[in-house]
PDB file of N, CA and C in Angstrom:
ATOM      1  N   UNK A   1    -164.220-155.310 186.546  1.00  0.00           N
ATOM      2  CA  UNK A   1    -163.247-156.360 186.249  1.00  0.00           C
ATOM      3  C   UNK A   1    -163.624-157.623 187.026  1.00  0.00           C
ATOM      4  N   UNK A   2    -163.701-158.509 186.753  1.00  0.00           N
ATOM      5  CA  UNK A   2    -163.904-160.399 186.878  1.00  0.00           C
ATOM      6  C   UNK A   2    -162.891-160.661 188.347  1.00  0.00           C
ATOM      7  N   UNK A   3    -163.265-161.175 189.231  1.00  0.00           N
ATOM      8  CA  UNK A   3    -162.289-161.605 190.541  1.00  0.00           C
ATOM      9  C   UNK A   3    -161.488-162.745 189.440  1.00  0.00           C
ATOM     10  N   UNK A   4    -160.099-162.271 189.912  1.00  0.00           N
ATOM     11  CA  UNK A   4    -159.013-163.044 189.560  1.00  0.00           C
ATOM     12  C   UNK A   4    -158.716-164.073 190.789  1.00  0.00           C
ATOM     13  N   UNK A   5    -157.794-165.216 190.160  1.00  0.00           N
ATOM     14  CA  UNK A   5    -157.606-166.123 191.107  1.00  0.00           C
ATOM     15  C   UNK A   5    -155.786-166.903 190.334  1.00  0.00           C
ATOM     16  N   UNK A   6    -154.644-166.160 191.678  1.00  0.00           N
ATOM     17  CA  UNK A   6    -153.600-166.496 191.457  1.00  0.00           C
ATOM     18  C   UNK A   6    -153.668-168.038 192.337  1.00  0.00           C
ATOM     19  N   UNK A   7    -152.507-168.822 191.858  1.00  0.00           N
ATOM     20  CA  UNK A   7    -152.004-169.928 192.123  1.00  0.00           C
ATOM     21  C   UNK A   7    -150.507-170.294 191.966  1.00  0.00           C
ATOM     22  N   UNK A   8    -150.140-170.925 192.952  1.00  0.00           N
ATOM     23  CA  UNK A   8    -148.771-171.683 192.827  1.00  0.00           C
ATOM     24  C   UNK A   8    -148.686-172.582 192.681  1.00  0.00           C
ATOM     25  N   UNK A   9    -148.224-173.389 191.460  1.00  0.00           N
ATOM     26  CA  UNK A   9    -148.546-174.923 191.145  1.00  0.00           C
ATOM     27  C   UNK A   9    -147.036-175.550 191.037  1.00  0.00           C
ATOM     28  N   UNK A  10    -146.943-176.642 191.986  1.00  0.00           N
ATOM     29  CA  UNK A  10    -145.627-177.389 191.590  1.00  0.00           C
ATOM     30  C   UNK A  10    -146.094-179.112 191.559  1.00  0.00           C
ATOM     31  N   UNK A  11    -145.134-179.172 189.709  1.00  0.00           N
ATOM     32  CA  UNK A  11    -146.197-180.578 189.408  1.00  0.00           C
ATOM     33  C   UNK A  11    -144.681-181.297 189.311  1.00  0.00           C
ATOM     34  N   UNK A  12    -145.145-182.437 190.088  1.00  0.00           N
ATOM     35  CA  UNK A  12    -143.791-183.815 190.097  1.00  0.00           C
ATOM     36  C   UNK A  12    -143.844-184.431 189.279  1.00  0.00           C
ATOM     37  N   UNK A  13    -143.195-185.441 188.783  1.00  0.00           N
ATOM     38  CA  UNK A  13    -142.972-186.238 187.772  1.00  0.00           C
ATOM     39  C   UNK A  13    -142.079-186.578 186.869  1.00  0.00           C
ATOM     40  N   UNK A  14    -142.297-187.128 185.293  1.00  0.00           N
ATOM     41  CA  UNK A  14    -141.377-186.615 184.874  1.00  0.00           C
ATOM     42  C   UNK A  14    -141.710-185.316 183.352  1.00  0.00           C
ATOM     43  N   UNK A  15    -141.562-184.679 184.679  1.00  0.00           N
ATOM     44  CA  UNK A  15    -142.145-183.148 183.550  1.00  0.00           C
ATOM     45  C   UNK A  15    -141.230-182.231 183.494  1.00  0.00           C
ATOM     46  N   UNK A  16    -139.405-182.805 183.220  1.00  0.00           N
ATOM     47  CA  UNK A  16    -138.491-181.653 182.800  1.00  0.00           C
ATOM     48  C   UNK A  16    -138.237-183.006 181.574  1.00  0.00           C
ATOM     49  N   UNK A  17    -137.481-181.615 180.617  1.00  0.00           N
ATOM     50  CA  UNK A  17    -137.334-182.863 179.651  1.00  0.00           C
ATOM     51  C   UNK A  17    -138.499-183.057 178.480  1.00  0.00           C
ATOM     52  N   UNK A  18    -139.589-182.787 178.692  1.00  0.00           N
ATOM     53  CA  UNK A  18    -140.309-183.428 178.204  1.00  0.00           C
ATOM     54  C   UNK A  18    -141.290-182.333 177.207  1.00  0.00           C
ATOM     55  N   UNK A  19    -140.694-180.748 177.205  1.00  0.00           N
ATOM     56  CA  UNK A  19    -141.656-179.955 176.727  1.00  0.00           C
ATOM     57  C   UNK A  19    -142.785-179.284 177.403  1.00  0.00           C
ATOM     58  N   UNK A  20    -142.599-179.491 179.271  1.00  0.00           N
ATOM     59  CA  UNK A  20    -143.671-179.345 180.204  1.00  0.00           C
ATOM     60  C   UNK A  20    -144.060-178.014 180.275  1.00  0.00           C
ATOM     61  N   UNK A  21    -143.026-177.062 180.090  1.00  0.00           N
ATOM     62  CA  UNK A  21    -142.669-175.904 180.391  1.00  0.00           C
ATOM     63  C   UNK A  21    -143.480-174.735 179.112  1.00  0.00           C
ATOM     64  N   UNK A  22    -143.171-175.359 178.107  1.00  0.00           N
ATOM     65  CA  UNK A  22    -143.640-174.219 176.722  1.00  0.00           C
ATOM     66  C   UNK A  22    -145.117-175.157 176.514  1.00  0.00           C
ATOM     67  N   UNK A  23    -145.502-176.238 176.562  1.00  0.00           N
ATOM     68  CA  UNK A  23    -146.856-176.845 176.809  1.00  0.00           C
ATOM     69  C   UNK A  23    -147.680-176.074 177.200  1.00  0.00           C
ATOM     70  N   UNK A  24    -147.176-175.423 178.972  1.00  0.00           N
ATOM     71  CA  UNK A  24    -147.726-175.038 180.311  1.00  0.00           C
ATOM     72  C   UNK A  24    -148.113-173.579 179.073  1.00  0.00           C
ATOM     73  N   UNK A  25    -147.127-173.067 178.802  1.00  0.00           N
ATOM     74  CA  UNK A  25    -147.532-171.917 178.445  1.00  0.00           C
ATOM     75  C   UNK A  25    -148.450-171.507 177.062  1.00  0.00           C
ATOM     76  N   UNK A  26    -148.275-172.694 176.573  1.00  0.00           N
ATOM     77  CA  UNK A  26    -149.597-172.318 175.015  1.00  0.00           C
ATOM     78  C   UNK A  26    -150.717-172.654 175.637  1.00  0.00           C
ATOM     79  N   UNK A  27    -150.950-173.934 176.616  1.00  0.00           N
ATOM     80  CA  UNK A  27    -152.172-173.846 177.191  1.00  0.00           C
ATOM     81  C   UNK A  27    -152.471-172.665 178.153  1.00  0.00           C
ATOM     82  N   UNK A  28    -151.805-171.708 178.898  1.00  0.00           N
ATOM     83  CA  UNK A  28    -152.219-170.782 179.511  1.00  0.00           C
ATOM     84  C   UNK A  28    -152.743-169.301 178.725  1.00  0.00           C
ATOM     85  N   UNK A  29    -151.553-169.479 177.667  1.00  0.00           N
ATOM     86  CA  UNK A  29    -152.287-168.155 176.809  1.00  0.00           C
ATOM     87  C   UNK A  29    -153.326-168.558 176.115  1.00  0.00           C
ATOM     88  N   UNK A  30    -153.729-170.119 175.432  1.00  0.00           N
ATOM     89  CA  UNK A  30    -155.179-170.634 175.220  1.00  0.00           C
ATOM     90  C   UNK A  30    -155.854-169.866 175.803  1.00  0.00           C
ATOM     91  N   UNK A  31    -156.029-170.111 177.628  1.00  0.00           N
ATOM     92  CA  UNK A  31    -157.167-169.763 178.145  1.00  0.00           C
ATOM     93  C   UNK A  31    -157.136-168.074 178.940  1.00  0.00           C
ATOM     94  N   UNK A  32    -155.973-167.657 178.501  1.00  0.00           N
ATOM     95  CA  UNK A  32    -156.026-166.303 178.826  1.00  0.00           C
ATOM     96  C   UNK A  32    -155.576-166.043 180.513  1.00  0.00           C
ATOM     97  N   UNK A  33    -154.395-167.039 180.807  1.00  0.00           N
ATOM     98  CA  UNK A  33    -153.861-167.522 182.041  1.00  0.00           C
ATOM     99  C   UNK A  33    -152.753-166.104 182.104  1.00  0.00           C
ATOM    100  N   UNK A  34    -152.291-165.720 183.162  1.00  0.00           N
ATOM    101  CA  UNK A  34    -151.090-164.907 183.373  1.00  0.00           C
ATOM    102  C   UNK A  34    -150.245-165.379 184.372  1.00  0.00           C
ATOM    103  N   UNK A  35    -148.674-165.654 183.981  1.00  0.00           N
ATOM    104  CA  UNK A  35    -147.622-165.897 184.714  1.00  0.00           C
ATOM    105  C   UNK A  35    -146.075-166.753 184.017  1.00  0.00           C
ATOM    106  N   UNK A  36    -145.916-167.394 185.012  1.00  0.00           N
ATOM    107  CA  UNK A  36    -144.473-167.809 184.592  1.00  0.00           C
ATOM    108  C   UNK A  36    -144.532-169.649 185.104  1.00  0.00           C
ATOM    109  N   UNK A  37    -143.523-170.147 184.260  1.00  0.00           N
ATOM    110  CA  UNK A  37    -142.823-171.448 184.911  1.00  0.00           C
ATOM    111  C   UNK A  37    -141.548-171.603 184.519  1.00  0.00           C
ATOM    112  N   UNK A  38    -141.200-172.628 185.844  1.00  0.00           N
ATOM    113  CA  UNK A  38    -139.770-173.060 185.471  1.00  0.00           C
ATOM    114  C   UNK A  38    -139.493-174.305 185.654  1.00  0.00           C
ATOM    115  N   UNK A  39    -138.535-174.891 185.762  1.00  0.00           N
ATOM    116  CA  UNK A  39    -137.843-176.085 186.295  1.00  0.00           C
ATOM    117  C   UNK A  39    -137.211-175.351 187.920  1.00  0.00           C
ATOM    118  N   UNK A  40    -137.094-176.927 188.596  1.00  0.00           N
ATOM    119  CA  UNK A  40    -136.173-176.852 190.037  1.00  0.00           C
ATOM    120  C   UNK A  40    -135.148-177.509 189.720  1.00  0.00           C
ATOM    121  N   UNK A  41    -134.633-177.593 190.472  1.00  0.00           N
ATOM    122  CA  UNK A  41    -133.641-178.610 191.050  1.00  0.00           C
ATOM    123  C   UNK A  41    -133.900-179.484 191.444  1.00  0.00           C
ATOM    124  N   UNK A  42    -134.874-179.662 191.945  1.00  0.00           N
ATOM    125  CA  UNK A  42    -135.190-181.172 192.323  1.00  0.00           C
ATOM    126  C   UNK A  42    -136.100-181.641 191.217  1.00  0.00           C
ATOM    127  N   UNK A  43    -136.295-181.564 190.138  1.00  0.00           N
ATOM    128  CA  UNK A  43    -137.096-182.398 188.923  1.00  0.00           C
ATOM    129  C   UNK A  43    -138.557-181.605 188.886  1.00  0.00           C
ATOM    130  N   UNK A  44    -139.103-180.960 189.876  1.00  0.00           N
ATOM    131  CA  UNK A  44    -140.231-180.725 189.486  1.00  0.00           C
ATOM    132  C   UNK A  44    -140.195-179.714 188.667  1.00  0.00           C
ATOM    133  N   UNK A  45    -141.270-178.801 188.115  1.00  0.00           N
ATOM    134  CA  UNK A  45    -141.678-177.809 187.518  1.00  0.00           C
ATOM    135  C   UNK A  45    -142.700-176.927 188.706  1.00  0.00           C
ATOM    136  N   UNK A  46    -142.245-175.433 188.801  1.00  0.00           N
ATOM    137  CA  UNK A  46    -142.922-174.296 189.348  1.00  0.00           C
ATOM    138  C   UNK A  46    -143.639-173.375 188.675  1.00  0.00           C
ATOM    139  N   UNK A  47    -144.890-173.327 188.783  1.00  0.00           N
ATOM    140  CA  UNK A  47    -145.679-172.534 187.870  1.00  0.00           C
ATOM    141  C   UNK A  47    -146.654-171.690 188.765  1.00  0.00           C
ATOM    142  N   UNK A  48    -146.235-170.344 188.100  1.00  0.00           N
ATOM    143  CA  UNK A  48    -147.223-169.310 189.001  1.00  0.00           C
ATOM    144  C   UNK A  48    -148.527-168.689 188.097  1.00  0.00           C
ATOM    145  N   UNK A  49    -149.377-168.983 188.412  1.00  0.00           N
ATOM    146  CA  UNK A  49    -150.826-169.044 187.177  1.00  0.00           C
ATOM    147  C   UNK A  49    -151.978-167.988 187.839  1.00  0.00           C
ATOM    148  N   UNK A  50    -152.395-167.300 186.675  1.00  0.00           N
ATOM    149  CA  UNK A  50    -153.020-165.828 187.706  1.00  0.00           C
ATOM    150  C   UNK A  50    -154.476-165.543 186.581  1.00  0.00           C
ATOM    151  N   UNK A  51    -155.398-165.689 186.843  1.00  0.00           N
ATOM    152  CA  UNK A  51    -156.871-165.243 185.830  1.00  0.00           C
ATOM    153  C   UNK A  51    -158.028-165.504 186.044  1.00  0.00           C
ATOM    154  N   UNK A  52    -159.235-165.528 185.605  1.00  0.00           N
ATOM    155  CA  UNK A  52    -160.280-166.145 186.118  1.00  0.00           C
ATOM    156  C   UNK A  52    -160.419-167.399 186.570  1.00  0.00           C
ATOM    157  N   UNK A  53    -161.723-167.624 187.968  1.00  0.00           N
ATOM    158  CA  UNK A  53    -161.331-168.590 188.336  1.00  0.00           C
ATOM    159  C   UNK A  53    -161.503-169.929 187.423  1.00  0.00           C
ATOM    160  N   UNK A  54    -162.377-169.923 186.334  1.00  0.00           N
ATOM    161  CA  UNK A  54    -162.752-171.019 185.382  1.00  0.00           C
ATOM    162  C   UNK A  54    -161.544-170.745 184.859  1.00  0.00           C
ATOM    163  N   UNK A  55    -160.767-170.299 184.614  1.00  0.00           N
ATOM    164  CA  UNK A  55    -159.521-170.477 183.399  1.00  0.00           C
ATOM    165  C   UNK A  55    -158.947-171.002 184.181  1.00  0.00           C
ATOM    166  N   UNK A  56    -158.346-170.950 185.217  1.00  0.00           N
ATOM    167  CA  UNK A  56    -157.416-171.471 186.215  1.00  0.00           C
ATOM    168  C   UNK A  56    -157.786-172.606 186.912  1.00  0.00           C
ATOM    169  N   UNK A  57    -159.239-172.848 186.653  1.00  0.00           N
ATOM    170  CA  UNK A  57    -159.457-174.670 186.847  1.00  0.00           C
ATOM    171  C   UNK A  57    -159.269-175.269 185.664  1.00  0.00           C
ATOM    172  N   UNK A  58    -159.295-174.575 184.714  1.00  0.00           N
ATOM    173  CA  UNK A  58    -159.299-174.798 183.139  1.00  0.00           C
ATOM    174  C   UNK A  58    -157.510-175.654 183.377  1.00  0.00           C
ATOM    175  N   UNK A  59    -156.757-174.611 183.415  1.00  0.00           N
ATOM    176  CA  UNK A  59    -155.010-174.950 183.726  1.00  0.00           C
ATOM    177  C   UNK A  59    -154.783-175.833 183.987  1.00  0.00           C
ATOM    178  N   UNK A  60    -154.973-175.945 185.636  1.00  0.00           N
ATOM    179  CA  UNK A  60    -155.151-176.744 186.523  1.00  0.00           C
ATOM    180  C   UNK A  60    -155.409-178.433 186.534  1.00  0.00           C
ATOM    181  N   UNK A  61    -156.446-178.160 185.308  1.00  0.00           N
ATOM    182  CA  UNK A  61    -156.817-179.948 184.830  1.00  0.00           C
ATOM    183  C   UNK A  61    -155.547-180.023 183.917  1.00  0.00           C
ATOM    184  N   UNK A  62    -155.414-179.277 183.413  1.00  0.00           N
ATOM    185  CA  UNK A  62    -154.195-179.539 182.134  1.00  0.00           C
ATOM    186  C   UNK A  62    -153.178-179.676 182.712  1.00  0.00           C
ATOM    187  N   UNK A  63    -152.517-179.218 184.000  1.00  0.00           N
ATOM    188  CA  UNK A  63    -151.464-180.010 184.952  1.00  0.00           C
ATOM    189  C   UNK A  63    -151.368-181.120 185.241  1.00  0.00           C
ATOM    190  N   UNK A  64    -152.791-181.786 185.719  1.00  0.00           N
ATOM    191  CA  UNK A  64    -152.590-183.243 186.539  1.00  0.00           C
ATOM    192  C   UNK A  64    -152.129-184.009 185.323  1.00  0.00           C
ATOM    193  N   UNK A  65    -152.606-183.786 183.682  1.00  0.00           N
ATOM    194  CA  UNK A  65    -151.940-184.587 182.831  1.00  0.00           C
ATOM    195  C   UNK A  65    -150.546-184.268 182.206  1.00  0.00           C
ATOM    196  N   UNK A  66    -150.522-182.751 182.007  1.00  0.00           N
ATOM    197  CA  UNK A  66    -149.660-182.479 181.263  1.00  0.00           C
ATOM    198  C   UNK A  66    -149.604-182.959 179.280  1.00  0.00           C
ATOM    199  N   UNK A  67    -148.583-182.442 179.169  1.00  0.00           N
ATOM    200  CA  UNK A  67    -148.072-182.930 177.399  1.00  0.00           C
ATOM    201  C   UNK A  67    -147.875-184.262 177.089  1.00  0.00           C
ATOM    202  N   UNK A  68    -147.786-184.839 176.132  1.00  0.00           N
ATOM    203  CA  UNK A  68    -147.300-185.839 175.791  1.00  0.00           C
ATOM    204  C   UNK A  68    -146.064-186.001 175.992  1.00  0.00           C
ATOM    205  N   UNK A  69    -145.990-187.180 176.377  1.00  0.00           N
ATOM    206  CA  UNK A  69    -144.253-187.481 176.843  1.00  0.00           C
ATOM    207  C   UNK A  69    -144.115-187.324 178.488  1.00  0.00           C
ATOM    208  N   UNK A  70    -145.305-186.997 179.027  1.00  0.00           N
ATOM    209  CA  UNK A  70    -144.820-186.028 180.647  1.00  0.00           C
ATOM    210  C   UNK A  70    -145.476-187.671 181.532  1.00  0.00           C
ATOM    211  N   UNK A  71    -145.076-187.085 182.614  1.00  0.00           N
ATOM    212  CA  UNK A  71    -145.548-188.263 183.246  1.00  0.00           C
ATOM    213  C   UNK A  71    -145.673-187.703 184.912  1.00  0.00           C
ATOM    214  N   UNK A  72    -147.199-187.263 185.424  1.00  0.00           N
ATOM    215  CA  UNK A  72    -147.521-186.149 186.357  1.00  0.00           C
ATOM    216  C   UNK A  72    -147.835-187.070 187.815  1.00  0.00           C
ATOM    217  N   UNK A  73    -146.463-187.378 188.182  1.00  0.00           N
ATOM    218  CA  UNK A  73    -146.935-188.074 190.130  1.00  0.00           C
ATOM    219  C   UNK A  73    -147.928-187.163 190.484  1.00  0.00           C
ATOM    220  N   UNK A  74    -147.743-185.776 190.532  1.00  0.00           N
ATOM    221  CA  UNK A  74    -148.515-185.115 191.915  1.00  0.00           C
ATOM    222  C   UNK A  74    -148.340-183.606 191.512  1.00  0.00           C
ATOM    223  N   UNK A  75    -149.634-183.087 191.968  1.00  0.00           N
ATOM    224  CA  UNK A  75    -149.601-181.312 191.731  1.00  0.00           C
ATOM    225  C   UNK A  75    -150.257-180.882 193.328  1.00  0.00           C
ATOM    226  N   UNK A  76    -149.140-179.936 193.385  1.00  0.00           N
ATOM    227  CA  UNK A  76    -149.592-179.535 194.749  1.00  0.00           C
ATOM    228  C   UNK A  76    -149.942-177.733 194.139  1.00  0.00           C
ATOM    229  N   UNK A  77    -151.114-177.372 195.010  1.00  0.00           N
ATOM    230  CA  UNK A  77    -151.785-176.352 194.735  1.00  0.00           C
ATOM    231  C   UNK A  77    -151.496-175.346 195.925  1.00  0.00           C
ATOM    232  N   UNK A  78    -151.512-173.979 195.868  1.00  0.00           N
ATOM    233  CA  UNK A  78    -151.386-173.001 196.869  1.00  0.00           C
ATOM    234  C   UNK A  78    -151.813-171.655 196.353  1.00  0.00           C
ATOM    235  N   UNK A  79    -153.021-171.777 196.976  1.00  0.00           N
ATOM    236  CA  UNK A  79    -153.851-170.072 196.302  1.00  0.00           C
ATOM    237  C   UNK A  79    -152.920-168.680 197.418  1.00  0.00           C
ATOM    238  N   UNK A  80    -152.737-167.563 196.135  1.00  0.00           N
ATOM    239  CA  UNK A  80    -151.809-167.170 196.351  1.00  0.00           C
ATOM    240  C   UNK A  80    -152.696-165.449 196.493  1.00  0.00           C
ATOM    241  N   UNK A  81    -152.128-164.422 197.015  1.00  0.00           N
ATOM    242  CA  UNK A  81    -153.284-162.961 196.252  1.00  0.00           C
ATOM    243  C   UNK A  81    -152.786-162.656 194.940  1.00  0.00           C
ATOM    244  N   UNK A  82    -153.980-162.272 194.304  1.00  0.00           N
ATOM    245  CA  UNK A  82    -153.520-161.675 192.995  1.00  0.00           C
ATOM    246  C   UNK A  82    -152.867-160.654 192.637  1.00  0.00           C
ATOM    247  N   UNK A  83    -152.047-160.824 191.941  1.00  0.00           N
ATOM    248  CA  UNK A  83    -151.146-159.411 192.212  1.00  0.00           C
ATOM    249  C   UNK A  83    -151.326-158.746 190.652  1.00  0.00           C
ATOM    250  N   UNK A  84    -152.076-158.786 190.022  1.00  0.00           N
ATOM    251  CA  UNK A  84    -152.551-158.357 188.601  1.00  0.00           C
ATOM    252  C   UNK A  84    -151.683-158.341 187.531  1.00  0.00           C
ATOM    253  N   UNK A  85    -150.387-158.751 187.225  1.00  0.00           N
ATOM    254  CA  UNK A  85    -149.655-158.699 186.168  1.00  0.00           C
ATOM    255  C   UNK A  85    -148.229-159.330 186.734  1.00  0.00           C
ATOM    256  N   UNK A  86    -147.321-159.515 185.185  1.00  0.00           N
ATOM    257  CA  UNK A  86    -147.606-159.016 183.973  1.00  0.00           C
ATOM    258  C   UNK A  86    -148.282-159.735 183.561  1.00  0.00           C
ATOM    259  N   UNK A  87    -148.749-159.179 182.655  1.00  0.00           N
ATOM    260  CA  UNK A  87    -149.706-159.981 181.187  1.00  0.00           C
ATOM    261  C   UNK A  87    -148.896-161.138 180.536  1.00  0.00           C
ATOM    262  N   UNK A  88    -148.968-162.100 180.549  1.00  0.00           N
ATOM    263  CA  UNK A  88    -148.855-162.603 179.240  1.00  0.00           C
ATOM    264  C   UNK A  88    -148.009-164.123 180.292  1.00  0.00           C
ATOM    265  N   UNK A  89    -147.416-165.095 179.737  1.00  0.00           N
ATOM    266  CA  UNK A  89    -147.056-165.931 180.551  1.00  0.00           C
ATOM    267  C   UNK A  89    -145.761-166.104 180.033  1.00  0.00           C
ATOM    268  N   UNK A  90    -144.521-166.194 180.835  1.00  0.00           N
ATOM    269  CA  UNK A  90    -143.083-166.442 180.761  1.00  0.00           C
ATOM    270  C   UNK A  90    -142.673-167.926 181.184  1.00  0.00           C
ATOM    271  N   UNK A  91    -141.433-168.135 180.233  1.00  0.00           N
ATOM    272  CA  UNK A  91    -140.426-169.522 180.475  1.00  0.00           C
ATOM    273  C   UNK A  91    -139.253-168.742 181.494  1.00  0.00           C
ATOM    274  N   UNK A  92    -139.376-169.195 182.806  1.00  0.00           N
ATOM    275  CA  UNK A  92    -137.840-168.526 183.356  1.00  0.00           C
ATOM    276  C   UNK A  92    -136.651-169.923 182.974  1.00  0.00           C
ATOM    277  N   UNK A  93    -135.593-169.526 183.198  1.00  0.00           N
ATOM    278  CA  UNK A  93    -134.749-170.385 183.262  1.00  0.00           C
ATOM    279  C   UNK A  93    -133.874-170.440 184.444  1.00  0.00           C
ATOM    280  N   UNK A  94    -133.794-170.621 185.538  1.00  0.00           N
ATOM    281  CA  UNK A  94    -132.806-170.032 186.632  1.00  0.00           C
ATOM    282  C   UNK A  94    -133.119-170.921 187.688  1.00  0.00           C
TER     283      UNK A  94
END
């Protein structure tokens, strides 16, 4: 099996509102990404992103811009251990 490479990504801006969230996730199952995002409370978006390390730089670029409509101040990055699942990538709401 391929070394995986988890991440914690929280991107500022204005990326609630805007479709940031289900974006995050067609581009992650694109590249065969595993995890979840959400919204905060304070405006940003939290995204936990888990797969090879080229897919997850792959992501990663697709954060600093985001979707149309988004508008990305700042992505702060935090490599995380991989914890191997689940599969597939989730919208939380909470």
């Amino acid at each position: 099996m391929p070394p995986r490479r988890r991440v914690r990504i929280l991107v500022a801006g204005r990326v609630q509102g805007v479709w940031f969230r289900a974006s995050a996730r067609e581009r992650a199952l694109a590249l065969g990404v595993d995890g979840d995002a959400r919204n905060l409370a304070d405006g940003r978006v939290e995204i936990h992103a888990e797969g090879v390390p080229e897919a997850i730089d792959s992501f990663l670029a697709w954060c600093d811009v985001g979707p149309e409509g988004a508008r990305v101040d700042s992505v702060a990055i935090e490599d995380q251990e991989p914890v191997g699942g689940p599969a597939g990538f989730r919208i939380t709401r909470d």
